[in-house]
C-alpha atoms as a PDB file:
ATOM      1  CA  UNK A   1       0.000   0.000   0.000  1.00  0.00           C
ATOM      2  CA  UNK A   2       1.373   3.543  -1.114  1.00  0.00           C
ATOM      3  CA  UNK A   3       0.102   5.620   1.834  1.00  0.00           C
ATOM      4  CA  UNK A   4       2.706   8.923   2.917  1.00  0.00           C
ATOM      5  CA  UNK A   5       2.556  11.625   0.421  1.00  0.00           C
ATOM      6  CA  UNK A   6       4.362  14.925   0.284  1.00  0.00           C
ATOM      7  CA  UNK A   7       0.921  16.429  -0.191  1.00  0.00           C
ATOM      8  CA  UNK A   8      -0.914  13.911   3.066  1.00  0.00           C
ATOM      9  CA  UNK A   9       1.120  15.031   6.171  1.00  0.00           C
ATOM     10  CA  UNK A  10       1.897  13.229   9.272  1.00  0.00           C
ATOM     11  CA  UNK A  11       2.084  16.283  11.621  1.00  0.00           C
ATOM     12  CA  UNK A  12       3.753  14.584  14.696  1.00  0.00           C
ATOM     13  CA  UNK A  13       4.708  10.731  15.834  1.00  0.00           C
ATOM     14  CA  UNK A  14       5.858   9.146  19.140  1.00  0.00           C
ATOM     15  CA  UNK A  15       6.033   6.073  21.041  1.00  0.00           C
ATOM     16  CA  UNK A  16       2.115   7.084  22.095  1.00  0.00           C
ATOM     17  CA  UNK A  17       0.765   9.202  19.446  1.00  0.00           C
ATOM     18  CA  UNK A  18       0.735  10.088  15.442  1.00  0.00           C
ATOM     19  CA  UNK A  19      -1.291  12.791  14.198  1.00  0.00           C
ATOM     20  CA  UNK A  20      -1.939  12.479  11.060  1.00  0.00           C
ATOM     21  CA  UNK A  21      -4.389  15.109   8.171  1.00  0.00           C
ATOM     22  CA  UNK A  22      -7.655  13.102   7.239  1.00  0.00           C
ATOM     23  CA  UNK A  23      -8.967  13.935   3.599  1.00  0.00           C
ATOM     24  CA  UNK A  24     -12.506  14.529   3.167  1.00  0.00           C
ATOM     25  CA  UNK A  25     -14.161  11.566   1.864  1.00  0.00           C
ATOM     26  CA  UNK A  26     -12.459   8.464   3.961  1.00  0.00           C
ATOM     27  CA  UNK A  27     -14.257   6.820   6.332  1.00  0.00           C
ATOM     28  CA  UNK A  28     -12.531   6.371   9.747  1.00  0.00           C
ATOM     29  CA  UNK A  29     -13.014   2.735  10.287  1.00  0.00           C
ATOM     30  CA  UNK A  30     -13.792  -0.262   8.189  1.00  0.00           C
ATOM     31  CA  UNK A  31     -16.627  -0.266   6.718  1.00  0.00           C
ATOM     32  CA  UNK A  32     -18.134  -2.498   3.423  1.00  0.00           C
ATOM     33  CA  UNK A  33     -15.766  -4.772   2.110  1.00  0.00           C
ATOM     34  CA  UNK A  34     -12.450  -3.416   0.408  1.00  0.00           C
ATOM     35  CA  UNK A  35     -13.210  -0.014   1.065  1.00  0.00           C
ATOM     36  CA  UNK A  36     -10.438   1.708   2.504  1.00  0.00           C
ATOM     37  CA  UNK A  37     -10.295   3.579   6.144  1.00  0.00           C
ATOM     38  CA  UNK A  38      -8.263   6.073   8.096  1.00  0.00           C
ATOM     39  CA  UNK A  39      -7.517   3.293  10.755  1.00  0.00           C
ATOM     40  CA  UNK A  40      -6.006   0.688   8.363  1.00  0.00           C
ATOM     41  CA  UNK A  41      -3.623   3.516   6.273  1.00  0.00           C
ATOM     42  CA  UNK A  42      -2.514   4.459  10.113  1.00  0.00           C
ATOM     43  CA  UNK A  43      -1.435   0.867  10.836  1.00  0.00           C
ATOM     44  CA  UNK A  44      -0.446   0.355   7.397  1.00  0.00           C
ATOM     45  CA  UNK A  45       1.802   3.282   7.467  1.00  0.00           C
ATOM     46  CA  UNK A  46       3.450   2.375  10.500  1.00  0.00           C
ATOM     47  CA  UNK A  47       4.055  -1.102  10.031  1.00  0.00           C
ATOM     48  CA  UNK A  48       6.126   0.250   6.695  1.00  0.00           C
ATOM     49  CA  UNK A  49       7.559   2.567   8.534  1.00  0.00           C
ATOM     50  CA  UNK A  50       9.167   0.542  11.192  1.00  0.00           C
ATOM     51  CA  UNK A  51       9.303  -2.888   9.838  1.00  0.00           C
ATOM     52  CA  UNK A  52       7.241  -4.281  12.092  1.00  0.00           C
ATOM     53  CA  UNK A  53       5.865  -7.912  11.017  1.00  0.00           C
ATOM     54  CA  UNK A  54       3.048  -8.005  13.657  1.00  0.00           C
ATOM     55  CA  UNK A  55       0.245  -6.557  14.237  1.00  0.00           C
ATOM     56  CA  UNK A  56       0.310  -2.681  15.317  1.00  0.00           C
ATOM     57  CA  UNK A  57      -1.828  -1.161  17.733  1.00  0.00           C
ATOM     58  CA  UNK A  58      -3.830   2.233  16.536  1.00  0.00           C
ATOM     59  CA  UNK A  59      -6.763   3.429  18.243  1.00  0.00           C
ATOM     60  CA  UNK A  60      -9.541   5.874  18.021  1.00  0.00           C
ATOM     61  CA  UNK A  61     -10.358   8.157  20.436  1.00  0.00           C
ATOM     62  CA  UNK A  62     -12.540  10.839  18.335  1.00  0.00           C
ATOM     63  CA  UNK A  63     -14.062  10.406  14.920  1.00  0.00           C
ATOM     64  CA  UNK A  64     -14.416  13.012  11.415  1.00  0.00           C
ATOM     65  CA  UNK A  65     -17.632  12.506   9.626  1.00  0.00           C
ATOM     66  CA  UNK A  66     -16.289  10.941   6.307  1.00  0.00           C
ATOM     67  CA  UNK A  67     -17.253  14.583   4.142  1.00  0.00           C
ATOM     68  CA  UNK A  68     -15.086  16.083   6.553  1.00  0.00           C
ATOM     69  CA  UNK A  69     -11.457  16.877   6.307  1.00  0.00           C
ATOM     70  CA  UNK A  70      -8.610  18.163   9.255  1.00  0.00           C
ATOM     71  CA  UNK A  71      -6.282  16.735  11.702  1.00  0.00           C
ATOM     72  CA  UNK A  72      -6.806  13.632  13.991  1.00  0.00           C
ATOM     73  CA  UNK A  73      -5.017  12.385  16.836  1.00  0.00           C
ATOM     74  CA  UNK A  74      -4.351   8.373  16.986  1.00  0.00           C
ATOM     75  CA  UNK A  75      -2.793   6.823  19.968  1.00  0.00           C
ATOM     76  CA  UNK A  76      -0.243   4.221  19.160  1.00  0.00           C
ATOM     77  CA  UNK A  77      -0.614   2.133  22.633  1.00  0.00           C
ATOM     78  CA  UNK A  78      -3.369   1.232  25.255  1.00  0.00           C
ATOM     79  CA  UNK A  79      -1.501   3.790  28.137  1.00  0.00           C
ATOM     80  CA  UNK A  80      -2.487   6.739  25.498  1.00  0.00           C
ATOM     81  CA  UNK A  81      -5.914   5.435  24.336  1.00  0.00           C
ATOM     82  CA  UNK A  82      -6.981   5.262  27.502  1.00  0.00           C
ATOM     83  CA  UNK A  83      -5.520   9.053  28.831  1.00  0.00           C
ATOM     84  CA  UNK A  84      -6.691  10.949  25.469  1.00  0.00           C
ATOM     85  CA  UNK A  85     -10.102   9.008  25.990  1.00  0.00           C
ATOM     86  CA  UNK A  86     -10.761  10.472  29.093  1.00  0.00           C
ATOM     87  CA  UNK A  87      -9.605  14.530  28.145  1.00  0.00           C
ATOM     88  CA  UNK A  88     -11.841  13.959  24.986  1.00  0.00           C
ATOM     89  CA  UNK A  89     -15.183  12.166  27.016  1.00  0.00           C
ATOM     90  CA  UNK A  90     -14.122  15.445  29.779  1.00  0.00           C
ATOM     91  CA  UNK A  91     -14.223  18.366  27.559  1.00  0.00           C
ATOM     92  CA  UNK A  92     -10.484  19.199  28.330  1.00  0.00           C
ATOM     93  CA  UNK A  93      -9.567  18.685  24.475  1.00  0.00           C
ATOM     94  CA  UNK A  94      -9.853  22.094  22.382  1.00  0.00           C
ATOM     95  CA  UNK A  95     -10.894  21.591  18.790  1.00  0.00           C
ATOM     96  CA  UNK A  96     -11.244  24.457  16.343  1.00  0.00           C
ATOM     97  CA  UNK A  97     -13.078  24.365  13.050  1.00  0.00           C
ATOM     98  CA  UNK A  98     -13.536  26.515   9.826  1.00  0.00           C
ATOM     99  CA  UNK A  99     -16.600  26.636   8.113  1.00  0.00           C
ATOM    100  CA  UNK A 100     -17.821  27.754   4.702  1.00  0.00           C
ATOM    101  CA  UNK A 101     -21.676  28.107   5.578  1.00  0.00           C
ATOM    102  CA  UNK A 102     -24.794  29.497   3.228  1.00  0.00           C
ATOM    103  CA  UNK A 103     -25.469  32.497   4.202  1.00  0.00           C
ATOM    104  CA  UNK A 104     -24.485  35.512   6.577  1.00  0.00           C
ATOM    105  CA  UNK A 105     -24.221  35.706  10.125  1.00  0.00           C
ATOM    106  CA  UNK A 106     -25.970  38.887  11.963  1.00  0.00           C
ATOM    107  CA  UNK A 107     -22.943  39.277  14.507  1.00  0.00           C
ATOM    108  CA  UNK A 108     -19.154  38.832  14.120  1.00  0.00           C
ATOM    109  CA  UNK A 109     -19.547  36.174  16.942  1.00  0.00           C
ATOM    110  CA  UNK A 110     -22.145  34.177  18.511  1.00  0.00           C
ATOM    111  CA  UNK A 111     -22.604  31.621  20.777  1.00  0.00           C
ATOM    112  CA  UNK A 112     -25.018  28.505  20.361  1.00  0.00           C
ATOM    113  CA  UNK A 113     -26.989  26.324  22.673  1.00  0.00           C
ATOM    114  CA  UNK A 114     -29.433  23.354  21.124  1.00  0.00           C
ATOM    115  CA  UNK A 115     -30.552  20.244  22.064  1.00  0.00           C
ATOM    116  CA  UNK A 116     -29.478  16.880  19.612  1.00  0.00           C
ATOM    117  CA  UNK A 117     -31.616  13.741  19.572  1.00  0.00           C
ATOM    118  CA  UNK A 118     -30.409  11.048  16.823  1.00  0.00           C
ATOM    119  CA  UNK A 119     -32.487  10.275  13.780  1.00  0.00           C
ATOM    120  CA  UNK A 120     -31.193   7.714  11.531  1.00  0.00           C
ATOM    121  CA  UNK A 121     -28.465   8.958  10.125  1.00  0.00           C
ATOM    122  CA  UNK A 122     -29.090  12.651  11.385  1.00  0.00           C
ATOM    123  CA  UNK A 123     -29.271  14.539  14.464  1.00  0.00           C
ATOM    124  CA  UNK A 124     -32.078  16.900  15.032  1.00  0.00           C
ATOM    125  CA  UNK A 125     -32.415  19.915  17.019  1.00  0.00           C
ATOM    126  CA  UNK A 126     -34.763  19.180  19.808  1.00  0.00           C
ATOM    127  CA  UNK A 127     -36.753  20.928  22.825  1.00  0.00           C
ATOM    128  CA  UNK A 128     -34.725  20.870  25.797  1.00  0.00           C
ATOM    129  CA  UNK A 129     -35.914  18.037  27.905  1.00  0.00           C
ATOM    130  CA  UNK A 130     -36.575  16.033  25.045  1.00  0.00           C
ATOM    131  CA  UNK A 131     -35.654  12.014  26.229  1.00  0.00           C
ATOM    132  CA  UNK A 132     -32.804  10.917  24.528  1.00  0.00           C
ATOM    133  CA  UNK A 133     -31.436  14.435  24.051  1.00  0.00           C
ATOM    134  CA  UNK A 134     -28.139  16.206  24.937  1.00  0.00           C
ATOM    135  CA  UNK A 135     -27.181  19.930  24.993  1.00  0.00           C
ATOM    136  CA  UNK A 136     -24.659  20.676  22.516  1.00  0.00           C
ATOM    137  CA  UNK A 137     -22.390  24.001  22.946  1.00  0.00           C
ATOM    138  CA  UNK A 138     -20.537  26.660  20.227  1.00  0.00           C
ATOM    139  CA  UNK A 139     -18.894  29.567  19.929  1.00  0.00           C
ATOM    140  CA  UNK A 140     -18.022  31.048  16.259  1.00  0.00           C
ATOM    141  CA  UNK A 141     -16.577  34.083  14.818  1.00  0.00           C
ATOM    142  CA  UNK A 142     -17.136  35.459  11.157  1.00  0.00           C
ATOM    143  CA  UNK A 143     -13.798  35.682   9.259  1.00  0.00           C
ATOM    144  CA  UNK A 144     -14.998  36.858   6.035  1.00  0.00           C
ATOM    145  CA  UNK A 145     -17.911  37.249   4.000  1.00  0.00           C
ATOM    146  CA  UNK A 146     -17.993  36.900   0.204  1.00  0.00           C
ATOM    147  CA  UNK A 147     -21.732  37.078  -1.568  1.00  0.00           C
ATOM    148  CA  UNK A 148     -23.963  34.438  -0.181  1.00  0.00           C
ATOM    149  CA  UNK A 149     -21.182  32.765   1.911  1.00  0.00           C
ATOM    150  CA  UNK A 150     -19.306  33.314   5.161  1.00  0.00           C
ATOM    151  CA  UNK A 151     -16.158  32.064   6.551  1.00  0.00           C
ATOM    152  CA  UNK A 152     -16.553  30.576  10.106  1.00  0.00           C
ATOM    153  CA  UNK A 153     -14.069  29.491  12.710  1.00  0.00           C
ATOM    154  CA  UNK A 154     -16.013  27.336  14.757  1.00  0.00           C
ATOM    155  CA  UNK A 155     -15.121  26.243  18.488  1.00  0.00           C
ATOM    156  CA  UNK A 156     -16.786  23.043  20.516  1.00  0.00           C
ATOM    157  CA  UNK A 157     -17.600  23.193  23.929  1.00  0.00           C
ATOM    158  CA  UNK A 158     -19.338  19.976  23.375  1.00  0.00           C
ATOM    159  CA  UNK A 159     -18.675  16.778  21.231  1.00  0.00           C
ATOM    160  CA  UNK A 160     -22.153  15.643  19.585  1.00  0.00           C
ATOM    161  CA  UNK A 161     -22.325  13.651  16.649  1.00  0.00           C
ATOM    162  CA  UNK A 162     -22.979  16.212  13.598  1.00  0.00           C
ATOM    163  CA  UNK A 163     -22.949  18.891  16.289  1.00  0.00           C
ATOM    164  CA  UNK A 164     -21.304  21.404  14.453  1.00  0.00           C
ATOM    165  CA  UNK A 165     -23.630  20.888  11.139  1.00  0.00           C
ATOM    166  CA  UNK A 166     -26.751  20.782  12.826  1.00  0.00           C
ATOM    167  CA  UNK A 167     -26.509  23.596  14.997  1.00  0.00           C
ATOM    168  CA  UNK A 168     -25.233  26.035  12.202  1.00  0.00           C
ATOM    169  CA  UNK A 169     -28.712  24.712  10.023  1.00  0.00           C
ATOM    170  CA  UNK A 170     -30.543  25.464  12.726  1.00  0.00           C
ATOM    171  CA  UNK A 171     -28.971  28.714  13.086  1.00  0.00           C
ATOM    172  CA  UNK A 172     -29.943  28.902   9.524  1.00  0.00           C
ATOM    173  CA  UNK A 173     -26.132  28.714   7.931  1.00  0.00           C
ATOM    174  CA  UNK A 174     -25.670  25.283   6.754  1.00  0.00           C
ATOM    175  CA  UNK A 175     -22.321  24.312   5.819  1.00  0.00           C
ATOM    176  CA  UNK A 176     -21.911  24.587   2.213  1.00  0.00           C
ATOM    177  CA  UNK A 177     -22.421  21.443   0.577  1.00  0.00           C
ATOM    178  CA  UNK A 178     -24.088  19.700   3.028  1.00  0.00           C
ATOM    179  CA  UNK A 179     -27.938  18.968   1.152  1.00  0.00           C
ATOM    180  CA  UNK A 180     -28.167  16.613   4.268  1.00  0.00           C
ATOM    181  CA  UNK A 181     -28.450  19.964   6.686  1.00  0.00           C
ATOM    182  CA  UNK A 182     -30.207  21.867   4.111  1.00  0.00           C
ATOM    183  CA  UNK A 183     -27.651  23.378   1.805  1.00  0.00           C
ATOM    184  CA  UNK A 184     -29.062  24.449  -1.725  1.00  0.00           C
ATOM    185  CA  UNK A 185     -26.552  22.370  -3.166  1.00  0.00           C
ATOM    186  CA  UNK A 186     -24.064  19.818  -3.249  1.00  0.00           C
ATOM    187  CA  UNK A 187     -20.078  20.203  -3.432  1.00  0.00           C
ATOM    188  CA  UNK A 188     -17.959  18.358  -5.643  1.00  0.00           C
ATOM    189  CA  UNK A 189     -17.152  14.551  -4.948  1.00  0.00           C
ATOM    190  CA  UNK A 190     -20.203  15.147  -2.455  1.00  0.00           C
ATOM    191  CA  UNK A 191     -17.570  16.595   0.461  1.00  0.00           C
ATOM    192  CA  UNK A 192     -18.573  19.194   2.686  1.00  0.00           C
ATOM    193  CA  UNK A 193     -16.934  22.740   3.462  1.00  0.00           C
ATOM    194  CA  UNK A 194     -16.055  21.505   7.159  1.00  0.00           C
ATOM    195  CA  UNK A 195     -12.481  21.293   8.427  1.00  0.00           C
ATOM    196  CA  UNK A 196     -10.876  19.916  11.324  1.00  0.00           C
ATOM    197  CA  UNK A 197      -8.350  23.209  11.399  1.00  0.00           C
ATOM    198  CA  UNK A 198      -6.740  22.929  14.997  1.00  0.00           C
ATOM    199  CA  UNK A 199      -6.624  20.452  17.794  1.00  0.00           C
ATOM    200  CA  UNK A 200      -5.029  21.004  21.512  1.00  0.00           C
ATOM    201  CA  UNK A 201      -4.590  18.116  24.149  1.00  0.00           C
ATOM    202  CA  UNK A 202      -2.125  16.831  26.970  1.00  0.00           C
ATOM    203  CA  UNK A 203       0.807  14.463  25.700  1.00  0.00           C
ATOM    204  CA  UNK A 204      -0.987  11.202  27.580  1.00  0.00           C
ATOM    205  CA  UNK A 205       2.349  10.205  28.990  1.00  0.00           C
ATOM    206  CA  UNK A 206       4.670  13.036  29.703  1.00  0.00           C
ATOM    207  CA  UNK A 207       3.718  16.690  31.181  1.00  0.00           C
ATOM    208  CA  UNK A 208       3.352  18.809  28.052  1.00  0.00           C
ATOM    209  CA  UNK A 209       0.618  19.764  25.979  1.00  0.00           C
ATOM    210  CA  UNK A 210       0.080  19.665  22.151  1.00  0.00           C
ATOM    211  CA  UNK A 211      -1.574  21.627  19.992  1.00  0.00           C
ATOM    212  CA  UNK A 212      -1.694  20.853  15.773  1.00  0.00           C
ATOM    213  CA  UNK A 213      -3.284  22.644  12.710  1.00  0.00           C
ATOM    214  CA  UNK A 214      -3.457  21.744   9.495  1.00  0.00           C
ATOM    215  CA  UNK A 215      -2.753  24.357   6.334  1.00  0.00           C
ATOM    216  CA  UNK A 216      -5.734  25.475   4.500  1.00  0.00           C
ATOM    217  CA  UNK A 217      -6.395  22.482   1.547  1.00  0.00           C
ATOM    218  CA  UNK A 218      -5.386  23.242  -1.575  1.00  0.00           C
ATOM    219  CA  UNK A 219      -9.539  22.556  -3.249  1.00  0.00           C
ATOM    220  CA  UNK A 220     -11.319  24.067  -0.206  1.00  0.00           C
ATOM    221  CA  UNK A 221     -13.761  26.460  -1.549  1.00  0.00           C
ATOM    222  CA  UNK A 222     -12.758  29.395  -0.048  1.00  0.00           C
ATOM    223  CA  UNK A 223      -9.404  31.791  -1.183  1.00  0.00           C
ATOM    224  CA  UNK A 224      -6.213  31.107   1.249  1.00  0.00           C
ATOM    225  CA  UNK A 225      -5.403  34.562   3.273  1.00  0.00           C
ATOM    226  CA  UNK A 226      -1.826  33.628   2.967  1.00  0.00           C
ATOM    227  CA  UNK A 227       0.519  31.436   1.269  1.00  0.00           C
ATOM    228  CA  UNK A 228       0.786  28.276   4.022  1.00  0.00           C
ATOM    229  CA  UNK A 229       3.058  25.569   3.062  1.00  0.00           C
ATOM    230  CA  UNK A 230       2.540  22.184   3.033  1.00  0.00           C
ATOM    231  CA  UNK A 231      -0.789  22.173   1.881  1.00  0.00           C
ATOM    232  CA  UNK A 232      -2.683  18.908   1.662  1.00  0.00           C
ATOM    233  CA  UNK A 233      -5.046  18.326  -1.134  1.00  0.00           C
ATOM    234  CA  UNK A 234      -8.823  18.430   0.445  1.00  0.00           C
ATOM    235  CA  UNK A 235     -10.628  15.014  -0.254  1.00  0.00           C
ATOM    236  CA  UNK A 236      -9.336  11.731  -1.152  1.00  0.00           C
ATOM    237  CA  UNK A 237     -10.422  12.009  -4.873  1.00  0.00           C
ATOM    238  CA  UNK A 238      -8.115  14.544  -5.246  1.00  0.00           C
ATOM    239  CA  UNK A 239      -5.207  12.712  -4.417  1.00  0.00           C
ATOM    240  CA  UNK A 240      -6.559   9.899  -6.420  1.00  0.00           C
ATOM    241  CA  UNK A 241      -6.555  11.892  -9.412  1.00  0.00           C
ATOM    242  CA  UNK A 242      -2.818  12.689  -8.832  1.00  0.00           C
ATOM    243  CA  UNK A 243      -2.028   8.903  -8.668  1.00  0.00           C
ATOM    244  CA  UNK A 244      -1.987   7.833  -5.569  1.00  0.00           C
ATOM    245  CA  UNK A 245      -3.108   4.316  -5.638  1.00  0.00           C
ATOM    246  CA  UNK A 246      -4.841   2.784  -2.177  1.00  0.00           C
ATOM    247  CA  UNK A 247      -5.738  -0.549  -1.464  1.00  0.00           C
ATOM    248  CA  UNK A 248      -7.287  -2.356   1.855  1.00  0.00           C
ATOM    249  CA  UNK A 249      -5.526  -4.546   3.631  1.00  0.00           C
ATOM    250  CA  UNK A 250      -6.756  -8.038   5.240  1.00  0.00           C
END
């Protein structure tokens, strides 16, 4: 399996932990049948990288809805699963987003409060008190605003599934793209304007804390401020249509 890429970074590896960018459009873990995952590469990768015959250990302590694309932190033994597990499931990890939503926010910031309940695939905005519910927290800032769009940074206070998509619908800014939330329209290869931009935990094993950002995606719809290097290409079609050839493993 051809995994590493100049243009697919690793952003960090230790004995506990590689962080690693996720393109929009791979699924985290395995799924149907010969369809590759973000898991596998991980192990894949590693086992290549240090000739290791056995099995490698990679676990998954938070997930990226497969539309989305940013940075994701894999522990690499039990010790760290385990320790990042707990700072995610206790709020203590900071994770900041960028959105390109529909539409145009009335403030420069803005907090939001709903309550999620899970339908099928979805999750819907609910009365508070609703059984099955929980509250789900942002804050946002407006970067920029070209026409009908708006450039977002978007910080969680809570981790809900679809949090961040189904509170800026209800808010009435769905992320472009996403037809699921109510966007007029779909993207290209289906993938959503949703990045993972920044993430900020404790090392699991030693005193000192980390903090990771991906560059800006060369595809994402929205005009880089500066000239970042190291750019990534945004979804996994795109660096199929540069060659890079993926295959499943076991």
């Amino acid at each position: 399996m051809f995994f590493f890429h100049p243009r697919w970074p690793v952003f960090y590896e230790d004995n506990h932990v590689l962080v690693l960018y996720k393109p929009a459009g791979l699924i985290m873990q395995r799924g149907p049948k010969g369809k590759i995952n973000f898991v596998d590469l991980a192990r894949v990768w590693l086992k290549d990288r240090h000739g290791k015959p056995g099995n490698v250990f990679v676990g998954m302590v938070h997930r990226l809805d497969a539309p989305v694309a940013g940075v994701m932190v894999l522990p690499k033994t039990s010790k760290a699963a385990s320790r990042l597990s707990s700072q995610f499931r206790e709020n203590q990890v900071v994770k900041t987003y960028l959105a390109v939503v529909e539409g145009r926010p009335e403030s420069q910031s803005g907090a939001l409060t709903h309550h999620l309940v899970r339908r099928g695939r979805l999750s819907i905005v609910v009365p508070g008190g609703t059984p099955g519910s929980q509250e789900a927290r942002l804050s946002y800032r407006v970067f920029e605003t070209r026409g009908k769009r708006s450039l977002l940074e978007v910080n969680l206070e809570t981790g809900r599934r679809h949090q961040i998509r189904a509170q800026l619908a209800s808010a009435g800014l769905p992320v472009a793209g996403d037809v699921s939330y109510g966007a007029p329209r779909p993207m290209r290869d289906g993938r959503i304007a949703l990045l993972a931009r920044e993430l900020a935990c404790r090392h699991p094993t030693r005193v000192e804390p980390l903090r990771f950002s991906t560059p800006l995606p060369k595809g994402w719809p929205w005009p880089a401020r500066s000239r970042e290097s190291g750019r990534p290409l945004w979804t996994l079609e795109d660096f199929e249509r540069e060659g890079l050839t993926l295959r499943h493993h076991g």
